[in-house]
PDB file of N, CA and C in Angstrom:
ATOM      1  N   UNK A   1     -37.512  -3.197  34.746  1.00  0.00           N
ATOM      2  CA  UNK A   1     -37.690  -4.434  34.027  1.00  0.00           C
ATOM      3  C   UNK A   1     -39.008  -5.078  34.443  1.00  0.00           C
ATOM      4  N   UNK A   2     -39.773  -5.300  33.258  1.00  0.00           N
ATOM      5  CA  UNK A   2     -41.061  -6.182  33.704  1.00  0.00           C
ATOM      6  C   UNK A   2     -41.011  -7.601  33.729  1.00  0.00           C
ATOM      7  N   UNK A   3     -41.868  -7.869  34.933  1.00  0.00           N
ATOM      8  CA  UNK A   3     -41.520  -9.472  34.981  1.00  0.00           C
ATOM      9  C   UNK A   3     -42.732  -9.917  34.307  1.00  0.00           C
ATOM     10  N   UNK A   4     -42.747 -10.876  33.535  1.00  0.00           N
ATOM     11  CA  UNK A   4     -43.318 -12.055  32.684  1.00  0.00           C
ATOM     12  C   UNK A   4     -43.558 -13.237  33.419  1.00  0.00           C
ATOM     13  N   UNK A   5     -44.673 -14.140  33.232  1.00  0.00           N
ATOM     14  CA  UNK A   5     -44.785 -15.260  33.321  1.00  0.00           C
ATOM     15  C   UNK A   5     -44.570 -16.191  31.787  1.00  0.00           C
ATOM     16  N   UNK A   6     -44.114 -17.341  31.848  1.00  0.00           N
ATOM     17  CA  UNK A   6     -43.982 -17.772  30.079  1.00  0.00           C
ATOM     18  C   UNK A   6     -44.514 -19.235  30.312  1.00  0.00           C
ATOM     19  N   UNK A   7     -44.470 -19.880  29.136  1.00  0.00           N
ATOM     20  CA  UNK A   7     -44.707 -21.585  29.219  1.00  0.00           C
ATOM     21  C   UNK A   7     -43.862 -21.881  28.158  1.00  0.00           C
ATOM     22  N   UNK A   8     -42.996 -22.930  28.508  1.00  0.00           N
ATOM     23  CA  UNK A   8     -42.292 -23.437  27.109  1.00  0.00           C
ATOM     24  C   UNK A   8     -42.744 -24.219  26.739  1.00  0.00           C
ATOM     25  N   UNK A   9     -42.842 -23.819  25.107  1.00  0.00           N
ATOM     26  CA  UNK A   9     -43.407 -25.046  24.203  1.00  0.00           C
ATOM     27  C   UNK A   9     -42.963 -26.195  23.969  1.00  0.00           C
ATOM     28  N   UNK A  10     -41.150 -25.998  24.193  1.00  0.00           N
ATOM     29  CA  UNK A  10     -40.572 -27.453  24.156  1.00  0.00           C
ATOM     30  C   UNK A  10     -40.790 -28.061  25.251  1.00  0.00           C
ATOM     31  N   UNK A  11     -40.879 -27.891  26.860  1.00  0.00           N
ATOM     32  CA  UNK A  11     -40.617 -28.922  27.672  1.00  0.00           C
ATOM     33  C   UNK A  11     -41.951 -28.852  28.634  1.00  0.00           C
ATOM     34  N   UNK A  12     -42.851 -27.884  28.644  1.00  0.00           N
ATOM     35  CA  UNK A  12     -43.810 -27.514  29.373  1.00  0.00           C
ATOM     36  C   UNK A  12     -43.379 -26.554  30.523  1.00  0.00           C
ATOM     37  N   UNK A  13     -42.322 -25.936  30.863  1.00  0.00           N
ATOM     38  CA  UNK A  13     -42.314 -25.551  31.904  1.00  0.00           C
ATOM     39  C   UNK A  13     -42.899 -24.293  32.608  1.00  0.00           C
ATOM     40  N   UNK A  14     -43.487 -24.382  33.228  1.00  0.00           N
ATOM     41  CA  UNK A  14     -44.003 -22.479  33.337  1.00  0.00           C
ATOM     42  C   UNK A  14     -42.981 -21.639  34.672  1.00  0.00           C
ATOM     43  N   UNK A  15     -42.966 -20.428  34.389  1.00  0.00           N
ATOM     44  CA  UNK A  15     -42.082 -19.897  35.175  1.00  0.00           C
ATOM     45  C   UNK A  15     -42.228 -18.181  34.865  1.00  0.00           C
ATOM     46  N   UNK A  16     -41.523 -17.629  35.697  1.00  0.00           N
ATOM     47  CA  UNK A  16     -42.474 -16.063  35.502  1.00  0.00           C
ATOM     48  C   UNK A  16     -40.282 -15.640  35.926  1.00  0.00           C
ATOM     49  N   UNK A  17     -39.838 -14.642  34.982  1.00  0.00           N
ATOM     50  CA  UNK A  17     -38.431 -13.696  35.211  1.00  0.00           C
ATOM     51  C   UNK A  17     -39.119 -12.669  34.374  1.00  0.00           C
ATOM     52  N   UNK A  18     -37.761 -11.490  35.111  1.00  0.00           N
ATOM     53  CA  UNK A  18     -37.726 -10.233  34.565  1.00  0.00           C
ATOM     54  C   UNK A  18     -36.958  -9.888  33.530  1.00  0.00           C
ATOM     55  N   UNK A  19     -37.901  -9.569  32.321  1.00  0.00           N
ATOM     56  CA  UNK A  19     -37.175  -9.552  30.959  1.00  0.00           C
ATOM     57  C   UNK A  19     -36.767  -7.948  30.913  1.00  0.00           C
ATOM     58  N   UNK A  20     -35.936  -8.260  29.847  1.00  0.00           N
ATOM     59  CA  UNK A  20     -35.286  -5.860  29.489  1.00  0.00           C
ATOM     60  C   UNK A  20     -35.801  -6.000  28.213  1.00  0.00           C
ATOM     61  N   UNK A  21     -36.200  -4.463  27.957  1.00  0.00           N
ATOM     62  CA  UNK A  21     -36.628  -4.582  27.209  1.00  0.00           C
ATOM     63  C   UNK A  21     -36.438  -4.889  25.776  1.00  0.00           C
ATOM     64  N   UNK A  22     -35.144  -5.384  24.522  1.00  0.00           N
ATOM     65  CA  UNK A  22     -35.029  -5.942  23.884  1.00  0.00           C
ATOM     66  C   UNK A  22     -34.427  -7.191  24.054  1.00  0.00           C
ATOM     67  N   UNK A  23     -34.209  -8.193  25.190  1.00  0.00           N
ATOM     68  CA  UNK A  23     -34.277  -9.105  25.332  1.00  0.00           C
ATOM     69  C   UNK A  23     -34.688 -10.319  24.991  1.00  0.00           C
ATOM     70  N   UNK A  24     -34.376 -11.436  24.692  1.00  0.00           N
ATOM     71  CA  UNK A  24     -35.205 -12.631  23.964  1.00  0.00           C
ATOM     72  C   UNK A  24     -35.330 -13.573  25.245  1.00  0.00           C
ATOM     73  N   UNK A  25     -35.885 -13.886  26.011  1.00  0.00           N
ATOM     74  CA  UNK A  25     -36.476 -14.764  27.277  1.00  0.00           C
ATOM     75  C   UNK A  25     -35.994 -16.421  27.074  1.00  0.00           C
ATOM     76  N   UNK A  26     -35.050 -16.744  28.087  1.00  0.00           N
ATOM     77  CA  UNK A  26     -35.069 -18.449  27.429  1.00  0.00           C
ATOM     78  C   UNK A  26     -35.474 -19.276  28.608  1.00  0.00           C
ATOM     79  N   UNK A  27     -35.494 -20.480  28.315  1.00  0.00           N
ATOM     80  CA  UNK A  27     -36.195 -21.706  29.341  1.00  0.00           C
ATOM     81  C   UNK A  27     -35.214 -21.906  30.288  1.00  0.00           C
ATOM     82  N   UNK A  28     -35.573 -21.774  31.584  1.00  0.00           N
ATOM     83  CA  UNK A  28     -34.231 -22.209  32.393  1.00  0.00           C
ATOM     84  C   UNK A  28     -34.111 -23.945  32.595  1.00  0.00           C
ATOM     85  N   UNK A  29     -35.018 -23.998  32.203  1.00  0.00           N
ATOM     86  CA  UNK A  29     -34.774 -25.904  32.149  1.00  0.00           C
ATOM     87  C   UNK A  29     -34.081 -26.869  30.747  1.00  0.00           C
ATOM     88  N   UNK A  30     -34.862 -25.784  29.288  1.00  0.00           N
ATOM     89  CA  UNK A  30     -34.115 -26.810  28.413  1.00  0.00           C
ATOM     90  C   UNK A  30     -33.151 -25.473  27.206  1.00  0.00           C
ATOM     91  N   UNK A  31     -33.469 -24.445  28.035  1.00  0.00           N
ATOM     92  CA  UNK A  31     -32.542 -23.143  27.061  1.00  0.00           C
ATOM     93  C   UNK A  31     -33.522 -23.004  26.023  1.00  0.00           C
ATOM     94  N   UNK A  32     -34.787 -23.694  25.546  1.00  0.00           N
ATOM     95  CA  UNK A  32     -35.335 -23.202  24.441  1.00  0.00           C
ATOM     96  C   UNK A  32     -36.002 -21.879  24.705  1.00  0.00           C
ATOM     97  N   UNK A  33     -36.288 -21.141  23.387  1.00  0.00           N
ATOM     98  CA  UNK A  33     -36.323 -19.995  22.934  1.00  0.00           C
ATOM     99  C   UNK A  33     -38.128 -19.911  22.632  1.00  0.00           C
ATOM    100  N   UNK A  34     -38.499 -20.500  22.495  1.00  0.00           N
ATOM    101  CA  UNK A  34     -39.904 -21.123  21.873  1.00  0.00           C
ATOM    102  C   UNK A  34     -40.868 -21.078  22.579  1.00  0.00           C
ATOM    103  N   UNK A  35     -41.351 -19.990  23.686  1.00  0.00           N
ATOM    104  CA  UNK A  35     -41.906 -19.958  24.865  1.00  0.00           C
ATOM    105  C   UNK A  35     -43.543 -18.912  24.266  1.00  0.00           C
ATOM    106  N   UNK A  36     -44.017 -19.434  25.392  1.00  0.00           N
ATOM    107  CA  UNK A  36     -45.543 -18.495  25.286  1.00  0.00           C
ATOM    108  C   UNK A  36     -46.042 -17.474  26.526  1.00  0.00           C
ATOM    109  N   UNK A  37     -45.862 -16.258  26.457  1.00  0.00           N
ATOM    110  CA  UNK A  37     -46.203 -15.290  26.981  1.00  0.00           C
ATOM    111  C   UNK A  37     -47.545 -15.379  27.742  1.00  0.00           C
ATOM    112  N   UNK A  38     -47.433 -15.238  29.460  1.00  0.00           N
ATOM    113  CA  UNK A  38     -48.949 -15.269  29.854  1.00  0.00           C
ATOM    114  C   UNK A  38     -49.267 -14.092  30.075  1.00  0.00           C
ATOM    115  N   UNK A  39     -51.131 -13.973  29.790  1.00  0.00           N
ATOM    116  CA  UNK A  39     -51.228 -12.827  30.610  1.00  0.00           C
ATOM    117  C   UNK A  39     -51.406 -13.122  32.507  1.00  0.00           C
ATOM    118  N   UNK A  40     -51.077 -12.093  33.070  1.00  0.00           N
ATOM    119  CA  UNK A  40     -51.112 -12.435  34.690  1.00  0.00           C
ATOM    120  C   UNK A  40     -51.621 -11.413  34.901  1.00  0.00           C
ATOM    121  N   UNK A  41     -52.704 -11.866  35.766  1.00  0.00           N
ATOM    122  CA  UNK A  41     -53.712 -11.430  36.502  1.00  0.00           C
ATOM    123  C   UNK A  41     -52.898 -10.429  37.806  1.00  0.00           C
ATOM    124  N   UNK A  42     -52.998  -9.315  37.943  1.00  0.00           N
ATOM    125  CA  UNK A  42     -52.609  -8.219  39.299  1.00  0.00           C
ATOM    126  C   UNK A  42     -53.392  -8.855  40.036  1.00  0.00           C
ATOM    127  N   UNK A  43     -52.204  -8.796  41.513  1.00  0.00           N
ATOM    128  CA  UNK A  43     -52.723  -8.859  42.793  1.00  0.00           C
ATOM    129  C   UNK A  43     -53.375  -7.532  43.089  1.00  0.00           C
ATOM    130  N   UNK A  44     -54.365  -7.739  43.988  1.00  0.00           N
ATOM    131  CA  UNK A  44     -54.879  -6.629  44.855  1.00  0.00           C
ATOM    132  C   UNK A  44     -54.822  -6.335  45.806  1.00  0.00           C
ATOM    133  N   UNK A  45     -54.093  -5.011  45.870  1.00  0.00           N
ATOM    134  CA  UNK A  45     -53.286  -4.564  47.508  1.00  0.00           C
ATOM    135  C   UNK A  45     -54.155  -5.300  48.741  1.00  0.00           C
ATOM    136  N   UNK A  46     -53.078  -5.148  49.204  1.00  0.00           N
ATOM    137  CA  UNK A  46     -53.650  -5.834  50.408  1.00  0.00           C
ATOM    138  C   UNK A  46     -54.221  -4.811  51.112  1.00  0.00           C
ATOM    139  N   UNK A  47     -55.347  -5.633  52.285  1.00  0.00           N
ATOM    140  CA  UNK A  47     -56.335  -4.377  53.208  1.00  0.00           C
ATOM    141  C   UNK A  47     -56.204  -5.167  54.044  1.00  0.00           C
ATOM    142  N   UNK A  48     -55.381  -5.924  54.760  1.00  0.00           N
ATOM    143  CA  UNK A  48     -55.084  -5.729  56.358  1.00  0.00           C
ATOM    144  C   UNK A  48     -54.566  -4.613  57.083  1.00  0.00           C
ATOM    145  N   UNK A  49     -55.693  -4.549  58.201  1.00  0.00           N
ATOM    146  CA  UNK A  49     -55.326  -3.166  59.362  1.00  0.00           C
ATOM    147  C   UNK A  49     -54.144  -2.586  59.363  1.00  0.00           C
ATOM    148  N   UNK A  50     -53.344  -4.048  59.733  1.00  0.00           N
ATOM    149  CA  UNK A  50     -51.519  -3.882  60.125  1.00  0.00           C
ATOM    150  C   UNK A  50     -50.723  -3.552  59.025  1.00  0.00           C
ATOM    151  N   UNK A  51     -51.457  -3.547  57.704  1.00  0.00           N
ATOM    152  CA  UNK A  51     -50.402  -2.877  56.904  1.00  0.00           C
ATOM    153  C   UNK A  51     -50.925  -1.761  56.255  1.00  0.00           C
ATOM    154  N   UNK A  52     -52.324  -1.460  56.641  1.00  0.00           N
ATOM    155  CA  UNK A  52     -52.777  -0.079  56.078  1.00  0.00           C
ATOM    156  C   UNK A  52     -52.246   0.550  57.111  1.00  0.00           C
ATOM    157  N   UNK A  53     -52.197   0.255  58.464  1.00  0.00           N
ATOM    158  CA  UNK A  53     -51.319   0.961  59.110  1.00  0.00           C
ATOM    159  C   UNK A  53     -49.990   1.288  59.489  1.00  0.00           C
ATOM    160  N   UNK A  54     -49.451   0.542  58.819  1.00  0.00           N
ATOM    161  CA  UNK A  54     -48.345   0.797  58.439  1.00  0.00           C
ATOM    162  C   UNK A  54     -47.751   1.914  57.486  1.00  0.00           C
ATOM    163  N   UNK A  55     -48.450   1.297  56.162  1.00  0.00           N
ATOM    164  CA  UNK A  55     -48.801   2.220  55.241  1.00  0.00           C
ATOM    165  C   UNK A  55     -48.725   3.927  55.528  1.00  0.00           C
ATOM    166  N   UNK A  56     -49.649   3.682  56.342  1.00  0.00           N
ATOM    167  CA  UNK A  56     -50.369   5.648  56.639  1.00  0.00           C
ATOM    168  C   UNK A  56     -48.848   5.930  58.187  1.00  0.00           C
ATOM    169  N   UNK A  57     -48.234   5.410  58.692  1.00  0.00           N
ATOM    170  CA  UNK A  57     -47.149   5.340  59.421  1.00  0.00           C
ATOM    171  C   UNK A  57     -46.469   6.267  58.617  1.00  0.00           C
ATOM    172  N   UNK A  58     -45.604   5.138  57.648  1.00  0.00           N
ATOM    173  CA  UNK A  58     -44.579   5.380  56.917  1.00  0.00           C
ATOM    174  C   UNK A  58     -45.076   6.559  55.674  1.00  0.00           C
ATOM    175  N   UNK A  59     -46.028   6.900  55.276  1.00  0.00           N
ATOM    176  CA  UNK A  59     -46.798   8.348  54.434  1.00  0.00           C
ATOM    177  C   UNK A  59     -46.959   9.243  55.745  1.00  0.00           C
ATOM    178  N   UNK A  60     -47.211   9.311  57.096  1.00  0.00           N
ATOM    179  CA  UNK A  60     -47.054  10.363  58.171  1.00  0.00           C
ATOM    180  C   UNK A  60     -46.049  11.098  57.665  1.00  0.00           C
ATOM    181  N   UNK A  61     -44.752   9.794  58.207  1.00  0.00           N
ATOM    182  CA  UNK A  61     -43.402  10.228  58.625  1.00  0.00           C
ATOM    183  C   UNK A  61     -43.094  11.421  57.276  1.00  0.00           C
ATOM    184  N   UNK A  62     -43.542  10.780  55.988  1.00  0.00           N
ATOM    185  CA  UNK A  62     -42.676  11.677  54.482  1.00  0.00           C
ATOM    186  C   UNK A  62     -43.367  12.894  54.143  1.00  0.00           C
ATOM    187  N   UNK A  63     -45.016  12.738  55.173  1.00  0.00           N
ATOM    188  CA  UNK A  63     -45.331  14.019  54.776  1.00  0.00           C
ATOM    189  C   UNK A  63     -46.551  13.986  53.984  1.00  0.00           C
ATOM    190  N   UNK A  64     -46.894  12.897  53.661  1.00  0.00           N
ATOM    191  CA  UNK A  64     -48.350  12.497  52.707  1.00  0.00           C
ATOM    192  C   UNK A  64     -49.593  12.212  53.247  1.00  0.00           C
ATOM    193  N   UNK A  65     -50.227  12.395  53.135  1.00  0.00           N
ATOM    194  CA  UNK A  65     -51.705  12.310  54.010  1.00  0.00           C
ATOM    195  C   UNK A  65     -52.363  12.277  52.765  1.00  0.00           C
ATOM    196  N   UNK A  66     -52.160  11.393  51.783  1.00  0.00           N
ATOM    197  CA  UNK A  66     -53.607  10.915  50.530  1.00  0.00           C
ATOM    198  C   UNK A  66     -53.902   9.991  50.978  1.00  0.00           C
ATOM    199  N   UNK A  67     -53.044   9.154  51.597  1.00  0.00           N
ATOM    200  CA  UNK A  67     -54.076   7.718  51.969  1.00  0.00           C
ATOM    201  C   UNK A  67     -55.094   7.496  53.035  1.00  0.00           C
ATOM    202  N   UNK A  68     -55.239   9.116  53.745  1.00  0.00           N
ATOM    203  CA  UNK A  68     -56.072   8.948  55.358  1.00  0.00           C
ATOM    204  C   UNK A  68     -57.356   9.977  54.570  1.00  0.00           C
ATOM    205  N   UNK A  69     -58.250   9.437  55.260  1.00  0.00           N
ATOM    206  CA  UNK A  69     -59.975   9.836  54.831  1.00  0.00           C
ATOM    207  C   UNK A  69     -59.629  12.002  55.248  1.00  0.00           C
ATOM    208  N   UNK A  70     -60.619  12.130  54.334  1.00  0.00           N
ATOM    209  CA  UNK A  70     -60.381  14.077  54.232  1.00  0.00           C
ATOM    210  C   UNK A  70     -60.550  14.569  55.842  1.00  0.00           C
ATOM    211  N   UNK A  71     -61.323  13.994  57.022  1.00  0.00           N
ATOM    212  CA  UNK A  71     -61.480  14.202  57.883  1.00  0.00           C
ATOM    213  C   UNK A  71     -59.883  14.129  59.068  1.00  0.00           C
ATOM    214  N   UNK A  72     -59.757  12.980  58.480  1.00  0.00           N
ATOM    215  CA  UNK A  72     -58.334  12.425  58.836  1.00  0.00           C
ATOM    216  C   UNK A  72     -56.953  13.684  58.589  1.00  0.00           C
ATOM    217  N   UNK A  73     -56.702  13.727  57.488  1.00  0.00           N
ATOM    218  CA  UNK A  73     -55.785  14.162  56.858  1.00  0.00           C
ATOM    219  C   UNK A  73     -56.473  16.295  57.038  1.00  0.00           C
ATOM    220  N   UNK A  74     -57.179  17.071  57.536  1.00  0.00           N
ATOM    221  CA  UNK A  74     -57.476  17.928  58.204  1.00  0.00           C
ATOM    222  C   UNK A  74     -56.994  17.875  59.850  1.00  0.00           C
ATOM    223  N   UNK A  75     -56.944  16.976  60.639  1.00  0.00           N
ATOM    224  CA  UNK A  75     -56.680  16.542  61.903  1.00  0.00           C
ATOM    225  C   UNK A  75     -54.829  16.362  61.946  1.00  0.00           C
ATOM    226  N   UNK A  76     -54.486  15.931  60.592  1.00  0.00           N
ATOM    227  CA  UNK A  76     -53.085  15.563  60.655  1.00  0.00           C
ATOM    228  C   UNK A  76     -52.362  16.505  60.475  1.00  0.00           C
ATOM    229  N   UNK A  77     -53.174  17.416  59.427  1.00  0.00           N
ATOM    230  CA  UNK A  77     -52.496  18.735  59.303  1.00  0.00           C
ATOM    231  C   UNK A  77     -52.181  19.653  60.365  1.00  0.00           C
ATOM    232  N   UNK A  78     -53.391  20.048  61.280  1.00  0.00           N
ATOM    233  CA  UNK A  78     -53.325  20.552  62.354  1.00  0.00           C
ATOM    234  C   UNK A  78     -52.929  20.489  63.424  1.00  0.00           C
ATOM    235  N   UNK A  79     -52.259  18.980  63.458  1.00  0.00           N
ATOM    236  CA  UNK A  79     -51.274  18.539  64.559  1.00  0.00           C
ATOM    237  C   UNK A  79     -49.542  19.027  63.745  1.00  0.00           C
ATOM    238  N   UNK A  80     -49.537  19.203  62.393  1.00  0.00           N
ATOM    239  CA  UNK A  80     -48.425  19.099  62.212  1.00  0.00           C
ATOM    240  C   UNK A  80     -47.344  21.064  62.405  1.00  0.00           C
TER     241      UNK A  80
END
């Protein structure tokens, strides 16, 4: 299910839920139906140390080595 951000036209409210896909989206403040679709801007992964390292942790453990540099992921192999 993709989540949406909307604005209702009847009461102003803005608010972002996860719609299915033939679903009709309503206002959780006045139930109207009459809403406007935003576009929303993607976040961009995050690049702190502690969670790229994390990251490459938890891809060790399963066996993936795309996220470590080609030098890296040659070194990981050969330990494994």
């Amino acid at each position: 299910m993709p989540l949406y951000d909307y604005v209702c036209r009847h009461c102003g409210l803005r608010y972002e839920t996860l719609v299915r896909g033939g679903a009709t989206p309503v206002c959780p403040q006045c139930g109207s139906v009459t809403l406007i679709k935003q576009v929303s801007a993607p976040s961009a992964p995050a690049r702190s140390k502690s969670l790229v390292a994390a990251a490459r942790r938890q891809a060790a453990k399963q066996g993936h080595f795309s996220n470590y540099a080609a030098e890296e992921q040659r070194e990981l192999r050969r330990r494994s």
